[in-house]
PDB file of N, CA and C in Angstrom:
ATOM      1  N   UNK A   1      28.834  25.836   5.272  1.00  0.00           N
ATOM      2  CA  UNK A   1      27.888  26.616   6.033  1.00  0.00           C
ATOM      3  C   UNK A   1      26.978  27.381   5.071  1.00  0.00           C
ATOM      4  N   UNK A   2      25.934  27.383   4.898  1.00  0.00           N
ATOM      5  CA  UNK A   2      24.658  28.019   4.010  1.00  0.00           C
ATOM      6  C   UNK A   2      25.095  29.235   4.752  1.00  0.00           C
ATOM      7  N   UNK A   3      24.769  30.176   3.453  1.00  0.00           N
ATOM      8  CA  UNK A   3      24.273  31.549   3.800  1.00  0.00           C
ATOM      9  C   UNK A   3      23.177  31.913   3.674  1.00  0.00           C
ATOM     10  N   UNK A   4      22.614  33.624   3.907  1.00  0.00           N
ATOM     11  CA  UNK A   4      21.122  33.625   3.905  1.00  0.00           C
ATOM     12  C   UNK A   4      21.324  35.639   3.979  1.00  0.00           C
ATOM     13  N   UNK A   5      20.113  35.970   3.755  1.00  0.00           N
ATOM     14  CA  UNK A   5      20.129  37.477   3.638  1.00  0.00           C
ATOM     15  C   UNK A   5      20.866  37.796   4.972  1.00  0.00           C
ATOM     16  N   UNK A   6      21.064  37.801   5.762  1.00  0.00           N
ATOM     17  CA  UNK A   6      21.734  38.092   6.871  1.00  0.00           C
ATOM     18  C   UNK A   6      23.063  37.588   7.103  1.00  0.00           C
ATOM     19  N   UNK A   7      23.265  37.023   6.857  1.00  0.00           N
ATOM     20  CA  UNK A   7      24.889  36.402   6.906  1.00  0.00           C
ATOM     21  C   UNK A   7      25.325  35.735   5.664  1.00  0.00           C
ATOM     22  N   UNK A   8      26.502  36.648   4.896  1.00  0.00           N
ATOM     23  CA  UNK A   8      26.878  36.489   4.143  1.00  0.00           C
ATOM     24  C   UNK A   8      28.518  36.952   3.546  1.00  0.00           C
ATOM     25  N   UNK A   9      29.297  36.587   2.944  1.00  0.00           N
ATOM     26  CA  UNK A   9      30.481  36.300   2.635  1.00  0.00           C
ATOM     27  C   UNK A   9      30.477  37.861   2.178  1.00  0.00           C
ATOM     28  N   UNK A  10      31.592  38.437   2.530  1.00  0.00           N
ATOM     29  CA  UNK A  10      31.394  39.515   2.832  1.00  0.00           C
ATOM     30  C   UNK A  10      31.882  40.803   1.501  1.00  0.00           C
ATOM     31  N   UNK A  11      32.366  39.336   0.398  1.00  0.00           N
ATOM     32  CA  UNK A  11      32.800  39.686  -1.119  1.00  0.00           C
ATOM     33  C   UNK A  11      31.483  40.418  -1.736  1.00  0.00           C
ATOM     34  N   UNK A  12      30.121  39.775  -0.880  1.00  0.00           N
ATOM     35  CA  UNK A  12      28.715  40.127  -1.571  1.00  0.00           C
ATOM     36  C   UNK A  12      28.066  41.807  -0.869  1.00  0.00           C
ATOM     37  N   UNK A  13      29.170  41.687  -0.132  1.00  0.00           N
ATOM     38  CA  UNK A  13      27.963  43.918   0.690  1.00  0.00           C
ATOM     39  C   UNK A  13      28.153  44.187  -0.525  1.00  0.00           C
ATOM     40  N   UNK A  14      28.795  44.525  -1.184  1.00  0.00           N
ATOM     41  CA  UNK A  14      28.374  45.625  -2.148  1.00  0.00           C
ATOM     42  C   UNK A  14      27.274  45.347  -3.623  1.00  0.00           C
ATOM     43  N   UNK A  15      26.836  44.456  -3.273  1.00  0.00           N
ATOM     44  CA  UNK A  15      25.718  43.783  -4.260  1.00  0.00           C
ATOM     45  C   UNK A  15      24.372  44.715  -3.862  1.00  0.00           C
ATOM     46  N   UNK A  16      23.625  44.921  -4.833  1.00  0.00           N
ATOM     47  CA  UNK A  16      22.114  44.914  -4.213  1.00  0.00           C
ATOM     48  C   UNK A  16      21.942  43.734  -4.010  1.00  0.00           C
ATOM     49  N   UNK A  17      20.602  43.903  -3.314  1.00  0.00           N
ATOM     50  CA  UNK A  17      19.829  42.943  -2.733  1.00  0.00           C
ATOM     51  C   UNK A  17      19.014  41.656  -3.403  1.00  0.00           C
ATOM     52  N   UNK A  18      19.030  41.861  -4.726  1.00  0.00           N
ATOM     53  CA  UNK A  18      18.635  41.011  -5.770  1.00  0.00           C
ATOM     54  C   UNK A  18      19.507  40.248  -5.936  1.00  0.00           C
ATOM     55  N   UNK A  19      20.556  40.901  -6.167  1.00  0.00           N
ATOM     56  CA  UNK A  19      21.501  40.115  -7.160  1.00  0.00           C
ATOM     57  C   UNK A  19      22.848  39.465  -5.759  1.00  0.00           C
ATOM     58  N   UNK A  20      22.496  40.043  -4.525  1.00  0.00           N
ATOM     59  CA  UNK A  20      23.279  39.349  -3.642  1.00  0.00           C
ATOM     60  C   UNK A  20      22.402  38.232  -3.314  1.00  0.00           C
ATOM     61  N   UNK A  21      21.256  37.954  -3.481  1.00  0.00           N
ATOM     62  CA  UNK A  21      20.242  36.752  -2.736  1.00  0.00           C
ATOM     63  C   UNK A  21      20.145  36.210  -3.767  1.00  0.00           C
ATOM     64  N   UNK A  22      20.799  36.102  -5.150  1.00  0.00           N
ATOM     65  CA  UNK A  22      20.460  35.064  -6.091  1.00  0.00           C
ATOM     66  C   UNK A  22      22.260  34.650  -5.909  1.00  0.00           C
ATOM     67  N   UNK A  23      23.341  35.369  -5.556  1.00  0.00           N
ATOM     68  CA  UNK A  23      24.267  34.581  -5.717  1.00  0.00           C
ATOM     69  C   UNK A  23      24.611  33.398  -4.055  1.00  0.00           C
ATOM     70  N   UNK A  24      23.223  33.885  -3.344  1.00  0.00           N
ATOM     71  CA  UNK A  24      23.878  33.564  -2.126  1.00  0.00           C
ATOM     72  C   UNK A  24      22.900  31.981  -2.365  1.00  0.00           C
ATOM     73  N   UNK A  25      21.702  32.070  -2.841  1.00  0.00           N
ATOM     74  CA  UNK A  25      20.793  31.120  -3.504  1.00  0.00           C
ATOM     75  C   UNK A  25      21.539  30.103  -4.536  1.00  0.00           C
ATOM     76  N   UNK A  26      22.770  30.681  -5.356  1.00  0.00           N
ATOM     77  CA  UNK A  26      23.840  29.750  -6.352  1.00  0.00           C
ATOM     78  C   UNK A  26      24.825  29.032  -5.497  1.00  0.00           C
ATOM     79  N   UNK A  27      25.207  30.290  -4.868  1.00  0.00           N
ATOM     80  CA  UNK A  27      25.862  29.088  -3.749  1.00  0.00           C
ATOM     81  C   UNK A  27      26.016  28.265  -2.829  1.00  0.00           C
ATOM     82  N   UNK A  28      24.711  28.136  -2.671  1.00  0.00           N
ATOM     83  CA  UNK A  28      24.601  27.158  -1.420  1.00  0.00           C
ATOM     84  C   UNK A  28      24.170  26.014  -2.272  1.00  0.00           C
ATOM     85  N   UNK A  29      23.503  26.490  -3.172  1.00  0.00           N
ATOM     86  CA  UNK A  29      23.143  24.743  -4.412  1.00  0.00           C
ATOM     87  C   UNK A  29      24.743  24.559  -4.614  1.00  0.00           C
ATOM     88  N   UNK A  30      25.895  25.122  -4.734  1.00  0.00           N
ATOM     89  CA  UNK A  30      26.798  24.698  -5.151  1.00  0.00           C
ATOM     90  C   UNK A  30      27.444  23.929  -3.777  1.00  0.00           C
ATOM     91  N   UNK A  31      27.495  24.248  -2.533  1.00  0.00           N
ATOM     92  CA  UNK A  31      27.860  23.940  -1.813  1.00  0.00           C
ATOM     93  C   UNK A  31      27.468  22.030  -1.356  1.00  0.00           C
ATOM     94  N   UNK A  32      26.202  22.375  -1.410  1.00  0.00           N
ATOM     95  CA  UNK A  32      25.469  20.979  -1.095  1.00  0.00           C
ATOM     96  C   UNK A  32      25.564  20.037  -2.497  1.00  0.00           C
ATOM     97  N   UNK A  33      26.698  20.468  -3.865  1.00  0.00           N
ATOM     98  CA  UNK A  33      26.375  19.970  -4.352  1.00  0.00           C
ATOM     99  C   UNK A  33      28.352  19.028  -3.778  1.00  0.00           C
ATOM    100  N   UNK A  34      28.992  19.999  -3.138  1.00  0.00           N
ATOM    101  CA  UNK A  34      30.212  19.121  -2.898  1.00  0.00           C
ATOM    102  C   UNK A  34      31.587  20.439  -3.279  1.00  0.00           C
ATOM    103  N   UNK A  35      31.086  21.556  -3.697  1.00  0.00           N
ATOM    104  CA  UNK A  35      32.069  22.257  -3.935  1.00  0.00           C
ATOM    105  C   UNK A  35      32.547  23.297  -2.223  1.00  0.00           C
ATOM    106  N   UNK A  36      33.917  23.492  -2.784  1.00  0.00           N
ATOM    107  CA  UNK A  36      34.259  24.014  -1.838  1.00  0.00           C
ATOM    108  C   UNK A  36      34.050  25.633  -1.844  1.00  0.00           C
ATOM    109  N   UNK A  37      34.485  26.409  -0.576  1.00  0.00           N
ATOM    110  CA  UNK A  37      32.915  27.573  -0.090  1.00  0.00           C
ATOM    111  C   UNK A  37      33.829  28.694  -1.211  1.00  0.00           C
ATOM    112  N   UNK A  38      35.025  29.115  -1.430  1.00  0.00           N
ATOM    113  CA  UNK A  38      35.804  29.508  -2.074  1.00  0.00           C
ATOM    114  C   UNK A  38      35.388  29.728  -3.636  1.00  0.00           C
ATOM    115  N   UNK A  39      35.669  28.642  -4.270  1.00  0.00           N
ATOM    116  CA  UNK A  39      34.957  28.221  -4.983  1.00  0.00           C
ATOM    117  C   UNK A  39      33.401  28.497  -5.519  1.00  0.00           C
ATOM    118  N   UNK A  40      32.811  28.043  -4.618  1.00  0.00           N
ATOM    119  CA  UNK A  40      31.160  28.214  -4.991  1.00  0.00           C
ATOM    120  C   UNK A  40      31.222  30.053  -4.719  1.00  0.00           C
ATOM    121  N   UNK A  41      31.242  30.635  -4.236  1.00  0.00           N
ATOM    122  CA  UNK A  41      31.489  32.096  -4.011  1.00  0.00           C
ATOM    123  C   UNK A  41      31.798  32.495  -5.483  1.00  0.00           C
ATOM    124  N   UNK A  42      32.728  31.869  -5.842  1.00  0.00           N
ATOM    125  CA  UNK A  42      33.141  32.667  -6.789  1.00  0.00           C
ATOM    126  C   UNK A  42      32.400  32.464  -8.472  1.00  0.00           C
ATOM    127  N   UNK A  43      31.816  30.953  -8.167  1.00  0.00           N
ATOM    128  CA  UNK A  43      30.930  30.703  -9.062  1.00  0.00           C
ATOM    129  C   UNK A  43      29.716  31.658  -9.374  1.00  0.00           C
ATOM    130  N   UNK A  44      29.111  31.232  -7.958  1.00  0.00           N
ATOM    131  CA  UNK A  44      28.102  32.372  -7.621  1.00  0.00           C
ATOM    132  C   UNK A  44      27.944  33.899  -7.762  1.00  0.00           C
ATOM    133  N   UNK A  45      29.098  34.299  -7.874  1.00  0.00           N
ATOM    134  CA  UNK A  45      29.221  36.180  -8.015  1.00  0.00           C
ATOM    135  C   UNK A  45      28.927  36.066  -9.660  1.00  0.00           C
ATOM    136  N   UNK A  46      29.736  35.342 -10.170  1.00  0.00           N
ATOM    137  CA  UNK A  46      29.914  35.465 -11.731  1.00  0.00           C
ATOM    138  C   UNK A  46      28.807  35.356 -12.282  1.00  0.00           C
ATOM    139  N   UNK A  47      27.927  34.149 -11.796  1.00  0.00           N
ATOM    140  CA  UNK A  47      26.755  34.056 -12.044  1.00  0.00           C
ATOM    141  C   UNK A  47      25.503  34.709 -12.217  1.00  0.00           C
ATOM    142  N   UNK A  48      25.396  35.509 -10.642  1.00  0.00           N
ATOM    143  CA  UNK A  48      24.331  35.952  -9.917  1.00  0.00           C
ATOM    144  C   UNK A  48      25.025  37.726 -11.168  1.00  0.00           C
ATOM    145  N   UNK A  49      26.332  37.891 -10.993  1.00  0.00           N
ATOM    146  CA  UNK A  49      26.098  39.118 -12.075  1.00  0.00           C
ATOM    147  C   UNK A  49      25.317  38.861 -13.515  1.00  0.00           C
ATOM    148  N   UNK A  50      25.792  37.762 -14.045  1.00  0.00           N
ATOM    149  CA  UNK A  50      25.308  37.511 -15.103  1.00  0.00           C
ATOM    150  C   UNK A  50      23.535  37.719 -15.487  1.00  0.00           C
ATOM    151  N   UNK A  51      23.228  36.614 -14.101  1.00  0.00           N
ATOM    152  CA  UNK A  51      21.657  37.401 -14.017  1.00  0.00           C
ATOM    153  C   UNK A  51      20.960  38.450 -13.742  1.00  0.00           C
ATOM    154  N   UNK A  52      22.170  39.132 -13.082  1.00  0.00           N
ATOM    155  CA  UNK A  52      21.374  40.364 -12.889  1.00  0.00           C
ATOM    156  C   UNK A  52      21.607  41.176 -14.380  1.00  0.00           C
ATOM    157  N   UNK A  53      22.845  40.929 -14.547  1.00  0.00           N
ATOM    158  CA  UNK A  53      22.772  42.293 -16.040  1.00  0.00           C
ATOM    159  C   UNK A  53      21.304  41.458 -17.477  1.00  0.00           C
ATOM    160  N   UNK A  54      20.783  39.976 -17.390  1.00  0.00           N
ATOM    161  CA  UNK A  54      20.120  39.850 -18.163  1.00  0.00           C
ATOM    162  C   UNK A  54      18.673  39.926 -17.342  1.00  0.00           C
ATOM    163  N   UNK A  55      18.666  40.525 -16.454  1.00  0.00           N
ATOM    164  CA  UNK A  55      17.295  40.900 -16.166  1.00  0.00           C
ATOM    165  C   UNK A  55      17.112  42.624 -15.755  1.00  0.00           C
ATOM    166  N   UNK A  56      18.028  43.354 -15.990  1.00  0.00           N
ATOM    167  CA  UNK A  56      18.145  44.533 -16.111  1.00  0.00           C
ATOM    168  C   UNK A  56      17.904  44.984 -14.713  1.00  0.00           C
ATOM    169  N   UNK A  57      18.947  44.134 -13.851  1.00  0.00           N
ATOM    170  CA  UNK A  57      18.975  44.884 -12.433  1.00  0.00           C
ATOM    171  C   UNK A  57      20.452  45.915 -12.548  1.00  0.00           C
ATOM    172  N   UNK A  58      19.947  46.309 -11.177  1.00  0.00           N
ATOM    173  CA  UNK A  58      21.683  47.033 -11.204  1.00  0.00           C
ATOM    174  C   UNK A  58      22.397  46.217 -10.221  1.00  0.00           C
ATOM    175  N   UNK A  59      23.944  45.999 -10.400  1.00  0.00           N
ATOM    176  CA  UNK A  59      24.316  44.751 -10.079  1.00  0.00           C
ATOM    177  C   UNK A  59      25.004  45.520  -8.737  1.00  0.00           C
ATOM    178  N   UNK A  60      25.546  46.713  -8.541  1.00  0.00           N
ATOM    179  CA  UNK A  60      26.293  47.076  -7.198  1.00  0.00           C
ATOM    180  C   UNK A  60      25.865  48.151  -6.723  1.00  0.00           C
ATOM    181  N   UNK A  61      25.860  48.258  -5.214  1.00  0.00           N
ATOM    182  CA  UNK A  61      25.295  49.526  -4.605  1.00  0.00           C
ATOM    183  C   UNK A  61      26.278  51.057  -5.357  1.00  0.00           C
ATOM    184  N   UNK A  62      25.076  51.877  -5.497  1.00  0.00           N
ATOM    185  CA  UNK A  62      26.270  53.226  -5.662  1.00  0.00           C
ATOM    186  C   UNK A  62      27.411  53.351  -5.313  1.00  0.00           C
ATOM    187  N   UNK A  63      28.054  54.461  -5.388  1.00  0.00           N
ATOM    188  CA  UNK A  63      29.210  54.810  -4.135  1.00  0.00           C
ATOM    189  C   UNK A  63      28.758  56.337  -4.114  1.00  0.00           C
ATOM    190  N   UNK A  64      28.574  56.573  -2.368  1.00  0.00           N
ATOM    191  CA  UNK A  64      28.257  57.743  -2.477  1.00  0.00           C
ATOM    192  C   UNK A  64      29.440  59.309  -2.695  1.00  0.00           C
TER     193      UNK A  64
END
């Protein structure tokens, strides 16, 4: 099942918004590529952090 800014695996709320729509963008290429959703999730977090810390986002919402 693709995800999308609105519905999403719920490991990703505490992401900003950058860096949750680039892992949700990794995983659905991973998905359609044959991996399972588990899996691609977890690819995708690792990832989508990775890009965010080399583009100098901030990778998780505060805590207030």
């Amino acid at each position: 099942m693709p995800w999308n800014k609105d519905d999403y695996p719920d490991s990703l709320k505490n992401f900003m918004a950058p860096v949750r729509n680039k892992a949700i963008e990794i995983a659905n290429a991973l998905l359609e590529e044959g991996y399972e959703e588990g899996r691609a999730i977890s690819i995708a977090t690792a990832q989508a952090k990775e890009w965010g810390e080399n583009h100098d986002k901030q990778i998780r919402k505060k805590n207030h």
